[in-house]
Each structure stands twice: as C-alpha cells, then as structure tokens.
N, C-alpha and C. Protein backbone atom coordinates (compact mmCIF):
# COMPACT_ATOMS: atom_id res chain seq x y z
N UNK A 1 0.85 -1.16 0.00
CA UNK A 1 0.00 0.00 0.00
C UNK A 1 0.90 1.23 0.00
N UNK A 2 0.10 2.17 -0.35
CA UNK A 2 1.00 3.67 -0.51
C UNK A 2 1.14 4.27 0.46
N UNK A 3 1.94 5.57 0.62
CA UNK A 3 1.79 6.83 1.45
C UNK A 3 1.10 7.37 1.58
N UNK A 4 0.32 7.48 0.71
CA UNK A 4 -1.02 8.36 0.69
C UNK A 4 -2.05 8.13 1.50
N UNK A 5 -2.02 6.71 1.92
CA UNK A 5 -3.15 5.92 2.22
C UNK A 5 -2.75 5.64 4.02
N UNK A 6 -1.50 6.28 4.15
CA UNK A 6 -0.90 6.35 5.44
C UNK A 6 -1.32 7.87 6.77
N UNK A 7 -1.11 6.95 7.96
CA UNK A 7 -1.38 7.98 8.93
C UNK A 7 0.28 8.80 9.38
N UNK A 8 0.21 9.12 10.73
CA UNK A 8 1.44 10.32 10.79
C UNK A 8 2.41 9.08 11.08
N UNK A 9 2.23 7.85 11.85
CA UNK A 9 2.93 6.99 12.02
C UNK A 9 3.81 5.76 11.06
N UNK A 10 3.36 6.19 9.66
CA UNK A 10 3.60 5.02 8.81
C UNK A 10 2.68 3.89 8.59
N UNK A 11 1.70 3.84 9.44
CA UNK A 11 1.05 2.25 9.20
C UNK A 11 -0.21 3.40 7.98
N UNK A 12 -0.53 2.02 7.47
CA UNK A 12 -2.27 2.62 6.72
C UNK A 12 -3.39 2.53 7.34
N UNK A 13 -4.05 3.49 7.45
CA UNK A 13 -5.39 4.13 7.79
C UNK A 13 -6.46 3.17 8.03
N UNK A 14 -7.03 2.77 8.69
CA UNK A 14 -8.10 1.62 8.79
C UNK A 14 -8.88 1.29 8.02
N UNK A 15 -9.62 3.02 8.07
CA UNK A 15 -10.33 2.96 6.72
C UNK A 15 -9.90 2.27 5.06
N UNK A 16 -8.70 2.12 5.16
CA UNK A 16 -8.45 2.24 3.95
C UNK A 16 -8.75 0.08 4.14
N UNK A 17 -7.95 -0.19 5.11
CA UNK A 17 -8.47 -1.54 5.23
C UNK A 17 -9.96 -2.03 4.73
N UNK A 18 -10.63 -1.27 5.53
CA UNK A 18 -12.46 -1.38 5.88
C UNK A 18 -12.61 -1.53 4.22
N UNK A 19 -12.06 -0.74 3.41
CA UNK A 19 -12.57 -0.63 2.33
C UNK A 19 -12.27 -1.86 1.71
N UNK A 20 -10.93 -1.95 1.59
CA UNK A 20 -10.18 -3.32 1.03
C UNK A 20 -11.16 -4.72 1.45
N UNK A 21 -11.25 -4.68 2.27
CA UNK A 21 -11.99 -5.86 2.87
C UNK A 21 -13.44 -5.94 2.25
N UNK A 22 -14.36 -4.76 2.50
CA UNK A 22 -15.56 -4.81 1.93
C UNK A 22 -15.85 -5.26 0.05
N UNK A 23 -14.65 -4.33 -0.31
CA UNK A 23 -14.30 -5.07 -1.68
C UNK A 23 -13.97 -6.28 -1.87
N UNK A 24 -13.10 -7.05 -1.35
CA UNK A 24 -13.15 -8.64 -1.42
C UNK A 24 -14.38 -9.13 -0.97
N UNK A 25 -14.80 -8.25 0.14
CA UNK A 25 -16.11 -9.46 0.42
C UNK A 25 -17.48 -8.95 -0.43
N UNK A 26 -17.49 -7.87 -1.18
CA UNK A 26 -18.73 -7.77 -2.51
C UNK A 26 -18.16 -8.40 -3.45
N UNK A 27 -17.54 -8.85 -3.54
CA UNK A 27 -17.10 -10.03 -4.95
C UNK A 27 -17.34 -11.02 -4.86
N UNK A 28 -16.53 -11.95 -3.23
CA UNK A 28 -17.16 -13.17 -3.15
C UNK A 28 -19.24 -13.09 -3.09
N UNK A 29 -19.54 -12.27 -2.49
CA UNK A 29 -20.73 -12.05 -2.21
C UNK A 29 -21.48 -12.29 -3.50
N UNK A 30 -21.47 -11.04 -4.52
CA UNK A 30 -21.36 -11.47 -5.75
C UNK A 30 -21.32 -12.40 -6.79
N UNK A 31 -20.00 -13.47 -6.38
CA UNK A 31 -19.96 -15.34 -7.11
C UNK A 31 -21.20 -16.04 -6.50
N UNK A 32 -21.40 -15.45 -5.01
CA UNK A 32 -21.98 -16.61 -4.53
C UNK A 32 -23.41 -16.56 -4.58
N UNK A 33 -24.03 -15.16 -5.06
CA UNK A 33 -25.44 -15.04 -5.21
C UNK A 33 -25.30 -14.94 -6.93
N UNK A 34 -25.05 -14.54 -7.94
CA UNK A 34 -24.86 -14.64 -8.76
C UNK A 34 -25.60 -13.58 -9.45
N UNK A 35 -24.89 -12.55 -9.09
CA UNK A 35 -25.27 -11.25 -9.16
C UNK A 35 -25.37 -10.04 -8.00
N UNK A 36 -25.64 -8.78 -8.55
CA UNK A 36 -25.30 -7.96 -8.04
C UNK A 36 -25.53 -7.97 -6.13
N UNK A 37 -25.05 -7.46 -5.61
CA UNK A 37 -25.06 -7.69 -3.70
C UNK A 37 -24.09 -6.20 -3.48
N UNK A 38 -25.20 -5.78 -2.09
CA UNK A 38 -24.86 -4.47 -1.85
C UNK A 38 -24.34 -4.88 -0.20
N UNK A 39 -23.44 -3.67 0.16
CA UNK A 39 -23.02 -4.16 1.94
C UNK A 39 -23.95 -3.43 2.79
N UNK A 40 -24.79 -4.20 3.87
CA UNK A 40 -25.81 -3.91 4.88
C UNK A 40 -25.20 -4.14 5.66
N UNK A 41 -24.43 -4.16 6.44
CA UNK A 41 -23.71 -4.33 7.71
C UNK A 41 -22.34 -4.67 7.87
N UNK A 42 -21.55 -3.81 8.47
CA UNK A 42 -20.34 -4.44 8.93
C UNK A 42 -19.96 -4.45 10.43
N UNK A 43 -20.83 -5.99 10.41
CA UNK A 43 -20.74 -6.61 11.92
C UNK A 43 -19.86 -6.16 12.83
N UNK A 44 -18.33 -6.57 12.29
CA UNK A 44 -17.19 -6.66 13.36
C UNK A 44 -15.87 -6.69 12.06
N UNK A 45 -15.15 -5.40 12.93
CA UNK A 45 -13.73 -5.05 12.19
C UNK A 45 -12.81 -5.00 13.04
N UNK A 46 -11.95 -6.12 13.29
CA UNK A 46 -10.40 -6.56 13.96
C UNK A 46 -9.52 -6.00 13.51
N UNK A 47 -8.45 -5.30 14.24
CA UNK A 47 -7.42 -4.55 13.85
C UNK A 47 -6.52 -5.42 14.37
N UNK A 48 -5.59 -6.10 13.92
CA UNK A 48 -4.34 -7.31 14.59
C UNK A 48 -3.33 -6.85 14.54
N UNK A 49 -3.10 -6.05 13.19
CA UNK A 49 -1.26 -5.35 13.61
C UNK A 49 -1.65 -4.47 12.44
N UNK A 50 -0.61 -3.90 12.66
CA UNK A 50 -0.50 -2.56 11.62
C UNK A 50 -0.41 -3.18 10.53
N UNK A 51 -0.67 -2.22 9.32
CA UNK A 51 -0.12 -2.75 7.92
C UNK A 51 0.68 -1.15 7.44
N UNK A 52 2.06 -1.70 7.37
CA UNK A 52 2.86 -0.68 6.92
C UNK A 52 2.75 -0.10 5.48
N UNK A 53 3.06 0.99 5.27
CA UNK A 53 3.45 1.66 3.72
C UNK A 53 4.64 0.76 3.34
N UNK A 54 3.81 0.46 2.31
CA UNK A 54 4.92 -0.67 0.71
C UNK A 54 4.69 -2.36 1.15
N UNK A 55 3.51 -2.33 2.48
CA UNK A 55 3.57 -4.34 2.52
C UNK A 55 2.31 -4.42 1.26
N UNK A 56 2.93 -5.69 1.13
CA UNK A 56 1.96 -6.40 0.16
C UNK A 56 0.68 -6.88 1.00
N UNK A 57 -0.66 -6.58 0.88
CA UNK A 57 -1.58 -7.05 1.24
C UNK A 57 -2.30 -7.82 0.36
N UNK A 58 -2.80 -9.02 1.15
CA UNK A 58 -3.33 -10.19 1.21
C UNK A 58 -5.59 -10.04 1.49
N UNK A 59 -6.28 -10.32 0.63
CA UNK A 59 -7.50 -10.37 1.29
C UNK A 59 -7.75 -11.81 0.58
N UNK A 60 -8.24 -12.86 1.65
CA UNK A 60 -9.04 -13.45 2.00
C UNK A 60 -10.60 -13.77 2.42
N UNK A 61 -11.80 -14.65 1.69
CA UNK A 61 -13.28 -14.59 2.00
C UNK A 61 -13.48 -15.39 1.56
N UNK A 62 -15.09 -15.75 2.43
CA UNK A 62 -15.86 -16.51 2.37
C UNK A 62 -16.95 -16.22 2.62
N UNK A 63 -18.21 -17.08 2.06
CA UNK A 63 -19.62 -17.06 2.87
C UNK A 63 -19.37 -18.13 3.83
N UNK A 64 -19.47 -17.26 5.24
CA UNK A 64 -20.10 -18.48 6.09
C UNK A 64 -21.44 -18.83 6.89
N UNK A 65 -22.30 -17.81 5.76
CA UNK A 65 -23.68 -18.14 6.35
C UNK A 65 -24.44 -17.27 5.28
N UNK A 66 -25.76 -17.98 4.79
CA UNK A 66 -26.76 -17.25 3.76
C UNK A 66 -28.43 -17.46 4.30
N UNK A 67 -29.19 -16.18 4.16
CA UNK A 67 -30.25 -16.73 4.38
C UNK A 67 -31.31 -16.60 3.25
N UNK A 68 -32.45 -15.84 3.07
CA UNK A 68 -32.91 -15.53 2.14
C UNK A 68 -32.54 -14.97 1.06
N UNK A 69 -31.79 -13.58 1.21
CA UNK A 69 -31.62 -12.68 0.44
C UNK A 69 -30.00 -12.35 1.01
N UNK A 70 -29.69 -12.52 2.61
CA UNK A 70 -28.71 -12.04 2.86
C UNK A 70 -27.21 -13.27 3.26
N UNK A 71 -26.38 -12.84 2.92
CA UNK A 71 -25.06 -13.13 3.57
C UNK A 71 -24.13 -12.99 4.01
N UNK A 72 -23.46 -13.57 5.37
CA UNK A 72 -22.45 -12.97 6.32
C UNK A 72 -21.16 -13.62 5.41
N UNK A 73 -20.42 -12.26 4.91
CA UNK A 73 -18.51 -12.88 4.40
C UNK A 73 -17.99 -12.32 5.56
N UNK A 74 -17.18 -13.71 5.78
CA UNK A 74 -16.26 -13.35 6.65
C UNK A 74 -14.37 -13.36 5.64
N UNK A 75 -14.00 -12.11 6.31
CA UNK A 75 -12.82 -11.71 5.72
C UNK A 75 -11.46 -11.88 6.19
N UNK A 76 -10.49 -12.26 5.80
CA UNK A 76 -9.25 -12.27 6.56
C UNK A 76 -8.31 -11.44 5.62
N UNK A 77 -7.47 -10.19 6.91
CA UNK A 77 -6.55 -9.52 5.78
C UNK A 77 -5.21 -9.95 6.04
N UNK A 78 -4.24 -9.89 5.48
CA UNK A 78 -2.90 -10.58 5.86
C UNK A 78 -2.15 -9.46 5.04
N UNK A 79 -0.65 -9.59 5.95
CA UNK A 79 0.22 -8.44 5.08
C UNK A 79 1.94 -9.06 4.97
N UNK A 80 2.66 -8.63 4.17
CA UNK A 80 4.33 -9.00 3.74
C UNK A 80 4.58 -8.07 3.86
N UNK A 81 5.83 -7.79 3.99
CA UNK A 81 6.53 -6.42 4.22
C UNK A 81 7.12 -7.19 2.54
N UNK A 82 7.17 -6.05 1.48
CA UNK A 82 7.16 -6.06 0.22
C UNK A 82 9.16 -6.54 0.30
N UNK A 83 9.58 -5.98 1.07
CA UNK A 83 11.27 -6.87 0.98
C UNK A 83 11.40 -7.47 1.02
N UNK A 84 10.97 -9.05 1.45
CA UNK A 84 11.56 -9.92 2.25
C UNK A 84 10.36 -10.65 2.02
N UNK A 85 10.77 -11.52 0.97
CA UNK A 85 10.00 -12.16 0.41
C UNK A 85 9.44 -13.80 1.51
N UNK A 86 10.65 -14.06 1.74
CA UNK A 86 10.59 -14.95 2.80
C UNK A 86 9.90 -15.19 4.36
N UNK A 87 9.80 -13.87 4.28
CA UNK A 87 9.19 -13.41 5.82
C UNK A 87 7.60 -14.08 5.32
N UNK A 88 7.03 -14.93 6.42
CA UNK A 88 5.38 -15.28 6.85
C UNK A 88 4.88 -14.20 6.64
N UNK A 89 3.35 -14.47 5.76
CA UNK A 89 2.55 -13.75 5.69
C UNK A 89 1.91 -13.55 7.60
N UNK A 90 1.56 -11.96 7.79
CA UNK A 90 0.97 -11.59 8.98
C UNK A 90 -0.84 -11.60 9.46
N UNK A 91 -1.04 -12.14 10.16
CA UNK A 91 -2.88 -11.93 9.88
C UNK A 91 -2.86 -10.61 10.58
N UNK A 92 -2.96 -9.56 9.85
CA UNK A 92 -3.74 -8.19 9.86
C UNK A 92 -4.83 -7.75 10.49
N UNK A 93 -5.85 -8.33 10.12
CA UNK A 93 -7.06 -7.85 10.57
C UNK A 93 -8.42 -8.89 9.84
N UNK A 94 -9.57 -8.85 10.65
CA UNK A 94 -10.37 -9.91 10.36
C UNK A 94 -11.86 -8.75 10.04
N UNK A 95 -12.97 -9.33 9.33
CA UNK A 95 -14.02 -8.96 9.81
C UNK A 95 -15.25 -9.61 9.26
N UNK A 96 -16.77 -9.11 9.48
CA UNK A 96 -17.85 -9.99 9.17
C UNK A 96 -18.55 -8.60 8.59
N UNK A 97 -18.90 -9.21 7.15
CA UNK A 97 -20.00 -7.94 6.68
C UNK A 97 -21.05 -8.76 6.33
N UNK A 98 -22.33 -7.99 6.40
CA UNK A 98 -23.41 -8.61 5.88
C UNK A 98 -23.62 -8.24 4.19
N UNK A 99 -23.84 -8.78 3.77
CA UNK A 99 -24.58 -8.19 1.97
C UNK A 99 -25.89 -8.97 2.08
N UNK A 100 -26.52 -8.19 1.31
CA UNK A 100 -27.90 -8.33 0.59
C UNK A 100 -27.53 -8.43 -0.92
N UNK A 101 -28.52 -9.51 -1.85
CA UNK A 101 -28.13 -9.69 -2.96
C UNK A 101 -29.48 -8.60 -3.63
N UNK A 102 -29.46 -8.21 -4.28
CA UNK A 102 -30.36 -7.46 -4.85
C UNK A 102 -30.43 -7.88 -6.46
N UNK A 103 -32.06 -7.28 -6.47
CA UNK A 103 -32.36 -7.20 -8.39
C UNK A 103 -32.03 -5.83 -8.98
N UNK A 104 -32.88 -5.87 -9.94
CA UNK A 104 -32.36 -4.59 -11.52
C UNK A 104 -32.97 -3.64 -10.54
N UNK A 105 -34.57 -3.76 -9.61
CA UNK A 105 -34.80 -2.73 -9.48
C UNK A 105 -34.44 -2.25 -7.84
N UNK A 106 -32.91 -2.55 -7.14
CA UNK A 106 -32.71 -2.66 -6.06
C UNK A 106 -33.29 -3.48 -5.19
N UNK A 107 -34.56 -4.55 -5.42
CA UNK A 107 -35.01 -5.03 -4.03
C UNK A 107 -34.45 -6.32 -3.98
N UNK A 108 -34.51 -6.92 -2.65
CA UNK A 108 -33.57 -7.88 -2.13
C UNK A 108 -34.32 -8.83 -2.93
N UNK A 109 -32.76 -10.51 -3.19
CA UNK A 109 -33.79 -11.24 -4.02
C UNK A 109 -33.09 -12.15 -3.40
N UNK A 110 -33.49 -13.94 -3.95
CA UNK A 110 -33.27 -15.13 -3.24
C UNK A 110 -31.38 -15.20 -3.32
N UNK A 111 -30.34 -15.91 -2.74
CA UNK A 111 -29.55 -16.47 -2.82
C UNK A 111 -29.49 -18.25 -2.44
N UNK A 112 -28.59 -18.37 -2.85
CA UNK A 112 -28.66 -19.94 -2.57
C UNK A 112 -27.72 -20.41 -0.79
N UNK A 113 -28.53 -21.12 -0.71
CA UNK A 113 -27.84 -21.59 0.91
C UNK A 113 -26.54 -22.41 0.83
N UNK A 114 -25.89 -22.28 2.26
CA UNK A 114 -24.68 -22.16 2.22
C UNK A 114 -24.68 -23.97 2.86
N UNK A 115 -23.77 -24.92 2.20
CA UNK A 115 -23.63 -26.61 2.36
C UNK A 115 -22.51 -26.52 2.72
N UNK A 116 -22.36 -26.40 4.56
CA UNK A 116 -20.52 -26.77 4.66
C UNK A 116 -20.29 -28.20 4.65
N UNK A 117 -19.14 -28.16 4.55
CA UNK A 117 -18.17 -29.38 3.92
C UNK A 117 -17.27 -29.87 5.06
N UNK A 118 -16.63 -29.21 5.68
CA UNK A 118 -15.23 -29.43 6.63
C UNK A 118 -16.08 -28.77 8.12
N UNK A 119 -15.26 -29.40 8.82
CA UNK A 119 -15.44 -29.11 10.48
C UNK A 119 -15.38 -27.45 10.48
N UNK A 120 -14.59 -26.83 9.85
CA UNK A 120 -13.87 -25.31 10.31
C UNK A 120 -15.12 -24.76 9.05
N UNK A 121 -16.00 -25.24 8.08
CA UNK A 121 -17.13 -24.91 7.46
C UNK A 121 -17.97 -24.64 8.52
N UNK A 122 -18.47 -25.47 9.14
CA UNK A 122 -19.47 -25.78 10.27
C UNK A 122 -19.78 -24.96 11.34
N UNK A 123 -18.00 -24.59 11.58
CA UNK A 123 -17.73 -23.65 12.83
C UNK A 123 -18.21 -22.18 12.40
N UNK A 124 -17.48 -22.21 10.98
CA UNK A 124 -18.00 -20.95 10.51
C UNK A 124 -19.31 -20.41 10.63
N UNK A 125 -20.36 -21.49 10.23
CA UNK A 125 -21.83 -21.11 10.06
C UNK A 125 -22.31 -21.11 11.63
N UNK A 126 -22.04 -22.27 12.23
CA UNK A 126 -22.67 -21.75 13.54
C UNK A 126 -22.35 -20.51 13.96
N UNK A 127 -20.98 -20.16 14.16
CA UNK A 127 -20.60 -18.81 14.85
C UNK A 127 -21.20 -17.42 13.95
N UNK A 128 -21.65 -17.82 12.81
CA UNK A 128 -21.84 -16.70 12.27
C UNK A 128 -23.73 -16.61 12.13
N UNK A 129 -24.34 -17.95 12.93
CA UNK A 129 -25.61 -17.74 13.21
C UNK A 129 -25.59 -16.90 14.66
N UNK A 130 -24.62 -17.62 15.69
CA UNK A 130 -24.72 -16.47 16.94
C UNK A 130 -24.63 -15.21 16.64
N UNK A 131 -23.29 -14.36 15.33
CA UNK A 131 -24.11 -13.07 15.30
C UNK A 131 -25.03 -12.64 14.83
N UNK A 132 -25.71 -13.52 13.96
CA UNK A 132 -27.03 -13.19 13.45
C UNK A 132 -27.94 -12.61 14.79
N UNK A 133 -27.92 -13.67 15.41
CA UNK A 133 -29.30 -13.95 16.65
C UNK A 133 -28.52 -12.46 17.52
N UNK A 134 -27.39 -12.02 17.16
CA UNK A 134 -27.03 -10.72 18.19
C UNK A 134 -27.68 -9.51 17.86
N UNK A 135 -27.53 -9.41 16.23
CA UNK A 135 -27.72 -8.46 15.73
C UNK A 135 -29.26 -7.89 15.74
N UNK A 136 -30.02 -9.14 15.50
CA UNK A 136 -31.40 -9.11 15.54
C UNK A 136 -31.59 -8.58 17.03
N UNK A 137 -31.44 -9.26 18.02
CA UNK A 137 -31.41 -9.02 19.42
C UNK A 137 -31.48 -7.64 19.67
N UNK A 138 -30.85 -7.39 19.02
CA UNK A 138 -29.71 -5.76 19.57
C UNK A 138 -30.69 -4.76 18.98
N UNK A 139 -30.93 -4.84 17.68
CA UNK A 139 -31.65 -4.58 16.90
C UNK A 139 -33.39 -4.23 17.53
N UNK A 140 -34.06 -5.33 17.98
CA UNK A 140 -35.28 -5.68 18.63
C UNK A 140 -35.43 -4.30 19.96
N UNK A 141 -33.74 -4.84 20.70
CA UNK A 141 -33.91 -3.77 22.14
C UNK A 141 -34.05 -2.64 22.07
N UNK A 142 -33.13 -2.06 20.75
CA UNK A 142 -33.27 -0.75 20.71
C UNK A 142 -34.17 -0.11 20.42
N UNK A 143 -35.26 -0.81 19.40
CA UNK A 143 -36.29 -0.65 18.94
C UNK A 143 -37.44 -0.62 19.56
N UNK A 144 -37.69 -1.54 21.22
CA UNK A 144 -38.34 -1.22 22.52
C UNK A 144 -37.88 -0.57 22.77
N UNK A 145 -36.98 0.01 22.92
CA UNK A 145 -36.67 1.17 24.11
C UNK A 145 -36.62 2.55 23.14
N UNK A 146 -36.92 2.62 22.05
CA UNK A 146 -37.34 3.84 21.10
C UNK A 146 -38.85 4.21 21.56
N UNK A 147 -39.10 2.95 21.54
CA UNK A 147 -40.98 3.11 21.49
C UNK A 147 -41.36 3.20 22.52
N UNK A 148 -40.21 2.93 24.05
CA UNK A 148 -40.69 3.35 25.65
C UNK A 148 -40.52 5.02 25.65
N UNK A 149 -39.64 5.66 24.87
CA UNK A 149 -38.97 6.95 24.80
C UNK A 149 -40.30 7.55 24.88
C-alpha cells in the first residue's frame, strides 16, 4: 500500500483496510449469489497489527452463512513487508459484513444456501448464526426502548 493511504505513524489508515476488505467481500458475495449484492452491515472489524506503507496485502473470504436474500462474508486480511519475500505472511485484521443480494430494481432477491463441507465450514456457520441472533437481538432492544422513549 502507498503513502497516501498512510497515517502520521507510517502504518495505513483503517479505513483504507475497511474498504479493502468490503471489496473482497462484494465479490465473493457477488460469485456466490450470482449477481449484483450491496453491503448492509459491517458486523465486526479486527485490527491485529498494523499494515505498513509498501507491505503487500493479502484479502481473503468466504460465505459463512446465507439466508434468504442475505449473507455474512467473513474476511481475513494478511500483510508481507514487500522486501523480504521470505518473511510469513501476517494476519492483519479480520471482519464480518453482511450483503444483501439485490435485483435490476434494487429489491432484495433469493440467494442460494450455504452446504458446509469441513469441520472449520461448520464452525464458521454456527458462529456466524450467533451473530445473526445478536444483531437481531440488539436490533429488537433498541427498537423497545425507542418506542418506551
């Protein structure tokens, strides 16, 4: 990544991550509904280590959970310091966005459900039904306590 995209310290800007990430995860989002998908939520954004000016960054995704219309990608960012070729890739930063797949005329439309395969599939979808059931939750309370206001 560039300088430009840097704070007073040398590392890059979060934002600039947030973005990176949301872009890998509207693409997979995208393959996996098969067509256009817009971002409705970004659950949870992990900051793990800095990512310096000039590392090579790494994005990583998946669906690990679909329901009607919507799906949770979960993202992994990883970084190289661009010298040192040899040096382990770093896990960066993680996060969970929601997308909605949408039609021509914006409204939400079907996607196909998600068939895990492997144990660490499995883990994925359960954990990513607990934030479902959070969000809704969270969602619900605030929404009583608007209407106690």
């Amino acid at each position: 990544m560039s300088a430009r995209e840097a704070n007073l310290l040398g590392n890059i800007h979060g934002g600039e991550i947030v973005k990176l990430a949301d872009s890998t995860a509207g693409a997979v989002a995208q393959r996996h509904s098969g067509g256009p998908a817009v971002t409705a939520a970004l659950d949870e954004m992990a900051f793990l280590a800095p990512v310096h000016v000039g590392d090579i960054v790494r994005t990583y995704a998946q669906v690990n959970w679909a329901g009607r219309s919507s799906m949770e990608i979960g993202v992994r960012v990883e970084a190289q310091p661009w010298d040192e070729p040899s040096r382990e890739q770093l896990h960066v930063a993680s996060a969970y966005f929601v997308f909605v797949a949408i039609d021509a005329e914006g409204r939400a439309r079907d996607v196909p459900g998600v068939e895990p395969q492997s144990p660490d599939e499995v883990r994925r979808l359960h954990e990513a039904e607990i934030r479902r059931s959070h969000r809704l939750a969270r969602r619900a309370e605030i929404e009583a306590a608007r209407r106690e206001s």
